[in-house]
N, C-alpha and C. Protein backbone atom coordinates (compact mmCIF):
# COMPACT_ATOMS: atom_id res chain seq x y z
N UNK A 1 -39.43 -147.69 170.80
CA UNK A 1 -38.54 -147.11 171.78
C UNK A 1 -38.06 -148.22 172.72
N UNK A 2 -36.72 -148.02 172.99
CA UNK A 2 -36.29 -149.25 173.75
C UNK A 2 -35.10 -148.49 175.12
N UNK A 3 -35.33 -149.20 176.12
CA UNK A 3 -34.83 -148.89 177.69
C UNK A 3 -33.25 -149.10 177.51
N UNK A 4 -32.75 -148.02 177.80
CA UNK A 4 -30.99 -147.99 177.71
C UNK A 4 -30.87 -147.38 179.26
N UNK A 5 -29.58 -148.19 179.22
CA UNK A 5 -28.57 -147.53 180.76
C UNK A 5 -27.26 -147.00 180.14
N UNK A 6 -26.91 -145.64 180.52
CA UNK A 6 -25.76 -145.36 179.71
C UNK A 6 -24.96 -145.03 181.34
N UNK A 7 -23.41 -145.68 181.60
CA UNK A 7 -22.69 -145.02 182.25
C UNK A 7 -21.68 -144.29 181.88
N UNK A 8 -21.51 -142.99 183.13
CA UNK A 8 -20.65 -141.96 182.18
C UNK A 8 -19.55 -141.73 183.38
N UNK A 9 -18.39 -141.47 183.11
CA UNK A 9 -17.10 -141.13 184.13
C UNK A 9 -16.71 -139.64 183.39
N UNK A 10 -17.70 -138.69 184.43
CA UNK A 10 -16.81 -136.91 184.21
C UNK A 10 -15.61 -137.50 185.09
N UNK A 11 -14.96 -135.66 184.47
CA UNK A 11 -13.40 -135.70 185.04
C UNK A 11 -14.18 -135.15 186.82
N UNK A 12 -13.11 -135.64 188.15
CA UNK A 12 -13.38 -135.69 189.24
C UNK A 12 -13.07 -134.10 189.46
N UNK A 13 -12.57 -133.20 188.66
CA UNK A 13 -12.28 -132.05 189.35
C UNK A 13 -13.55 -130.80 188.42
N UNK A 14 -13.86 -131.39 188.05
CA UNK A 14 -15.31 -130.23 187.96
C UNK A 14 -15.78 -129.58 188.69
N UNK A 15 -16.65 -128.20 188.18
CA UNK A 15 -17.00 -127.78 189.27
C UNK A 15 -18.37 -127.73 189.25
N UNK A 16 -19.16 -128.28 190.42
CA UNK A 16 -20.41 -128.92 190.97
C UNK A 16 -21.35 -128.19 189.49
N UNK A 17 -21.41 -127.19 189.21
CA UNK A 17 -22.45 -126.66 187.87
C UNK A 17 -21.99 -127.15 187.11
N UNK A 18 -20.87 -127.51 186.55
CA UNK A 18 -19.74 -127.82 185.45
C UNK A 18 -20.44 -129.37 185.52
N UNK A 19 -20.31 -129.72 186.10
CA UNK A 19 -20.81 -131.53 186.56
C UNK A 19 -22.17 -131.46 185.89
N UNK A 20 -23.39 -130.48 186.40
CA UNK A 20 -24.52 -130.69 186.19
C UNK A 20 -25.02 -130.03 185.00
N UNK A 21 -24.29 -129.22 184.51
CA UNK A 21 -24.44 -129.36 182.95
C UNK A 21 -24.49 -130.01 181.90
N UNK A 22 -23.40 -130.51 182.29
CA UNK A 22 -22.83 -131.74 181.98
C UNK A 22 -23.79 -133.40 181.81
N UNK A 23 -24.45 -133.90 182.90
CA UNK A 23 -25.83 -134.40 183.14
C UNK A 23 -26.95 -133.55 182.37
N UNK A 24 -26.63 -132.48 182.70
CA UNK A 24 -28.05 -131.87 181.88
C UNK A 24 -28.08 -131.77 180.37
N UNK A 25 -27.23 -131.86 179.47
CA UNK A 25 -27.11 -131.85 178.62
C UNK A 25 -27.19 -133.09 177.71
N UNK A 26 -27.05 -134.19 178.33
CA UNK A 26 -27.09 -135.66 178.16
C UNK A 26 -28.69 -135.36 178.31
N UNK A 27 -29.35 -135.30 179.24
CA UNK A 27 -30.96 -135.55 179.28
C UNK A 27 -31.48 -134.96 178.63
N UNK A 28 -30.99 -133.32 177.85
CA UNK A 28 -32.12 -133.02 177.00
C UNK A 28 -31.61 -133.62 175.29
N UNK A 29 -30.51 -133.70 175.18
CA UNK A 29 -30.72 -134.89 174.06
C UNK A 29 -31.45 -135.92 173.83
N UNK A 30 -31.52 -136.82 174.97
CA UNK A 30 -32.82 -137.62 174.91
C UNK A 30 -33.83 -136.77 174.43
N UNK A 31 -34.32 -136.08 175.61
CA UNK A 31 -36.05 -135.40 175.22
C UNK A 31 -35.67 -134.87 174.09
N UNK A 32 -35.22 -134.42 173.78
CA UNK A 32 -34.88 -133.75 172.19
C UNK A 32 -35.52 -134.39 171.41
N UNK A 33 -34.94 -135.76 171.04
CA UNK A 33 -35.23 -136.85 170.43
C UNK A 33 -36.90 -137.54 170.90
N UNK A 34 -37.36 -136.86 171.85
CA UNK A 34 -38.89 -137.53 172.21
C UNK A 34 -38.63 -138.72 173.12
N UNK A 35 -37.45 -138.93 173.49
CA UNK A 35 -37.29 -139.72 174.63
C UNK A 35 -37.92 -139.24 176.33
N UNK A 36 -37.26 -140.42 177.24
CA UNK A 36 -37.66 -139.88 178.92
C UNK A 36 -36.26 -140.24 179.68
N UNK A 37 -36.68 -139.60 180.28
CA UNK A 37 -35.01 -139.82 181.12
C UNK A 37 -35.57 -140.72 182.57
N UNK A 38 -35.68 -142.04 183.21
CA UNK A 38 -36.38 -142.79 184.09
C UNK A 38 -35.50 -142.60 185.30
N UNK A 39 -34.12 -142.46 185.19
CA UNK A 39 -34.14 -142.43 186.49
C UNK A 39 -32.77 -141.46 186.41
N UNK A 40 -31.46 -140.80 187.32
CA UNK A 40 -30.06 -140.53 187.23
C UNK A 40 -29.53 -140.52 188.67
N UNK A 41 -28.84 -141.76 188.34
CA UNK A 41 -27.89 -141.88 189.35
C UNK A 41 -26.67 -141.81 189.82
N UNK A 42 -26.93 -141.06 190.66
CA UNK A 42 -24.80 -139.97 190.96
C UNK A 42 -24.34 -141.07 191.79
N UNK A 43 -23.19 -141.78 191.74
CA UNK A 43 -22.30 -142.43 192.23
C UNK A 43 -21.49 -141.66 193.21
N UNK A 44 -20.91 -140.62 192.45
CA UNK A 44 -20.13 -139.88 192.81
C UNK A 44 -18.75 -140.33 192.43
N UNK A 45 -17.90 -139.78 193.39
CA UNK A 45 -16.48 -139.70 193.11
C UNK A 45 -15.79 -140.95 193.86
N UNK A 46 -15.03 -141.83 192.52
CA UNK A 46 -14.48 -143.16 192.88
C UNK A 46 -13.27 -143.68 192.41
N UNK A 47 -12.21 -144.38 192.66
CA UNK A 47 -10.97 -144.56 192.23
C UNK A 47 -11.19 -144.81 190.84
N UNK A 48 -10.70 -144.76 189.75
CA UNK A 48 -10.45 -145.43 188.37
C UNK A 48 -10.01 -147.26 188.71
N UNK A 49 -10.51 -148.14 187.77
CA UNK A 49 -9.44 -149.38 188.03
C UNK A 49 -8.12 -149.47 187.37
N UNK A 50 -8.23 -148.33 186.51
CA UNK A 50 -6.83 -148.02 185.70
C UNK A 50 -6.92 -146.45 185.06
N UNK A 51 -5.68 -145.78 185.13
CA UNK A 51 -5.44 -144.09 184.73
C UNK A 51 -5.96 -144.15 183.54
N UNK A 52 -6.78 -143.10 183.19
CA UNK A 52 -7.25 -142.60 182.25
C UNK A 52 -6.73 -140.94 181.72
N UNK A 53 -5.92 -141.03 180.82
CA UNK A 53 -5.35 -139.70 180.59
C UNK A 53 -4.74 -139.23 181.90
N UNK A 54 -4.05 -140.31 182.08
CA UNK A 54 -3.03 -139.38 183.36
C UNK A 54 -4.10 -139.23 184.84
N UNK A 55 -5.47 -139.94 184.66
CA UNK A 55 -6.25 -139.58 186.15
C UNK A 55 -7.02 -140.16 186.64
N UNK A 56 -6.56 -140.92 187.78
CA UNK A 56 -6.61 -141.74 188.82
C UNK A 56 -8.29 -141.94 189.38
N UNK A 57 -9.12 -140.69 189.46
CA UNK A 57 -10.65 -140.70 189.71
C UNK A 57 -11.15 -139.67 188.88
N UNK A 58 -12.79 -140.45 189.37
CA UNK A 58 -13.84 -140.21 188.17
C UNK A 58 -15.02 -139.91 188.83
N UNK A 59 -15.93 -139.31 187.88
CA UNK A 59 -17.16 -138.89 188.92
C UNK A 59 -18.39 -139.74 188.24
N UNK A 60 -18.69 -141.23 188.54
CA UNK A 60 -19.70 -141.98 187.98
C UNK A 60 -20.97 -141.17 187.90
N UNK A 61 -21.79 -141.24 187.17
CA UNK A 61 -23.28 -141.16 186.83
C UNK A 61 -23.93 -142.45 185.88
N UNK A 62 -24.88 -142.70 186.65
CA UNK A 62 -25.75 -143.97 185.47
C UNK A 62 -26.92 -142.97 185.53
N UNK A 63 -27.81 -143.54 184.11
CA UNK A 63 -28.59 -142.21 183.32
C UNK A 63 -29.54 -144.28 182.90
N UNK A 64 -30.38 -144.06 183.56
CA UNK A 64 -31.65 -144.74 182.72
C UNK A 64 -32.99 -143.90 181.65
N UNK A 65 -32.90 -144.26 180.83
CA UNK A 65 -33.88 -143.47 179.84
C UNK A 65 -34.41 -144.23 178.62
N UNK A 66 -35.07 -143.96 178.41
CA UNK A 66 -36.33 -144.76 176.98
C UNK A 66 -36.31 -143.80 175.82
N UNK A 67 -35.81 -143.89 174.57
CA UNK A 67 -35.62 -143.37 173.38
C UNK A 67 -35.15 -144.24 172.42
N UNK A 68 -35.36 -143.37 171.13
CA UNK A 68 -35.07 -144.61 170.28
C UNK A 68 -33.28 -144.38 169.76
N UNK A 69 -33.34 -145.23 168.88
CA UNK A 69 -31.26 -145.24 168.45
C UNK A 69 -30.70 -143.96 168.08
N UNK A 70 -31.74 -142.82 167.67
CA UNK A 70 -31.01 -141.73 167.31
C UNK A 70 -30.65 -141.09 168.30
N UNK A 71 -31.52 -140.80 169.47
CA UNK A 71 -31.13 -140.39 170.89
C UNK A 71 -29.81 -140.71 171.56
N UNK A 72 -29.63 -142.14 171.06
CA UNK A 72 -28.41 -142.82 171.74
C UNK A 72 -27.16 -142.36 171.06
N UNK A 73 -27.42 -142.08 169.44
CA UNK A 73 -26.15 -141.90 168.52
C UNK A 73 -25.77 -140.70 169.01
N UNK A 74 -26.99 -139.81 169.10
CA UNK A 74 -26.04 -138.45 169.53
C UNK A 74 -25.94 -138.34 170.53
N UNK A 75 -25.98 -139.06 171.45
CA UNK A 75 -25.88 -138.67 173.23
C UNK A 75 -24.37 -139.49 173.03
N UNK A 76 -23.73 -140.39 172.41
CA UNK A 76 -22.35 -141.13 172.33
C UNK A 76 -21.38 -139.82 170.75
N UNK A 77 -21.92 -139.53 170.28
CA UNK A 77 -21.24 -138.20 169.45
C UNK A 77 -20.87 -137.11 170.29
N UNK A 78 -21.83 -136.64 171.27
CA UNK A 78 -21.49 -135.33 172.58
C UNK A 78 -20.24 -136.09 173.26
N UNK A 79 -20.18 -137.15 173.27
CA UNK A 79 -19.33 -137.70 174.48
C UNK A 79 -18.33 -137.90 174.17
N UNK A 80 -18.15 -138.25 173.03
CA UNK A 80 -17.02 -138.71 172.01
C UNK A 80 -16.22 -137.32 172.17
N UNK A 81 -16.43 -136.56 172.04
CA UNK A 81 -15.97 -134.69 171.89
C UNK A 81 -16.10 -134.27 172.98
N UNK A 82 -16.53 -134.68 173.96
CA UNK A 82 -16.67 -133.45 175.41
C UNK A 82 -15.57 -133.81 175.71
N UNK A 83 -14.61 -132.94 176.36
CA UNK A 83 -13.55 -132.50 177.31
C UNK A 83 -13.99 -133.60 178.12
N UNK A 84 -15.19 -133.23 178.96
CA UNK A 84 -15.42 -133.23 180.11
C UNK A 84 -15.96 -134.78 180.61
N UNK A 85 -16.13 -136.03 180.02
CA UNK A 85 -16.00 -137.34 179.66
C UNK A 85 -15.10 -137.81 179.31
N UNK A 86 -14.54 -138.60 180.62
CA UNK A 86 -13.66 -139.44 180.56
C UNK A 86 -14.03 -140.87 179.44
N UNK A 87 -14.89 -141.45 179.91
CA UNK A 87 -15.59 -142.83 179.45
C UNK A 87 -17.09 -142.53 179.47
N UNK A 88 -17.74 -143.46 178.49
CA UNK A 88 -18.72 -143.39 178.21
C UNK A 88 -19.62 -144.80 177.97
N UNK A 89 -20.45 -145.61 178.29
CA UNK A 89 -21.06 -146.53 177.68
C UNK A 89 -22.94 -146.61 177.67
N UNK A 90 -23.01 -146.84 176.74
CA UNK A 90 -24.55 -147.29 176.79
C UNK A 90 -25.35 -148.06 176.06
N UNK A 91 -25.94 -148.88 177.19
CA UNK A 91 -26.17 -150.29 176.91
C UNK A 91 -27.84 -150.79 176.87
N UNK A 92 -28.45 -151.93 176.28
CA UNK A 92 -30.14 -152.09 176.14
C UNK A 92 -30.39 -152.78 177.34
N UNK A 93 -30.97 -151.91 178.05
CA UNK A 93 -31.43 -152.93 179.32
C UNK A 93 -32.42 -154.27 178.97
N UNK A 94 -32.23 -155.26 179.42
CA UNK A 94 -32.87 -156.17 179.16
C UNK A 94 -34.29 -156.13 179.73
N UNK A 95 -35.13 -156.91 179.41
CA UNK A 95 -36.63 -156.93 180.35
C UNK A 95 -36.44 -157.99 181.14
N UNK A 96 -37.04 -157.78 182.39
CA UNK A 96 -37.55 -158.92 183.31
C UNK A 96 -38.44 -159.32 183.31
């Protein structure tokens, strides 16, 4: 099992449950997979550095969690298809 940071940009006009479904649904894919979810961090709502489908802001979340590659394939397959994801990335945190 190896430590990933995935950041995610929902659309900014969600609505606050719509948002946290949204998060919630990302974390039980992990555990699904026998992963942990270590930490989730709401940014919140921030300019774009460039329009995305016509829209200017985004609602950041970073998602730290420990699982292995299948966790990751389908947590980037949900995202690929959700409406509700603008952008998506997730990356191997390195060790210190």
């Amino acid at each position: 099992m190896r430590k990933y940071e995935g950041a995610f940009i929902l659309l900014s006009n969600l609505e606050e449950d719509v948002r946290n479904a949204e998060i919630e649904k990302i974390k039980n894919i992990v555990t699904n997979f026998n992963g942990t979810v270590d930490k989730v961090n709401e940014w919140g709502q921030r300019r774009l550095a460039y329009e995305i489908d016509k829209k200017r802001d985004g609602y950041y979340v970073i998602i730290n969690f420990t699982s292995n590659a299948d966790a990751v394939n389908e947590v980037d397959r949900i995202c690929k298809i959700s409406d509700n994801v603008l952008r998506h990335m997730i990356t191997v945190e390195e060790s210190k």
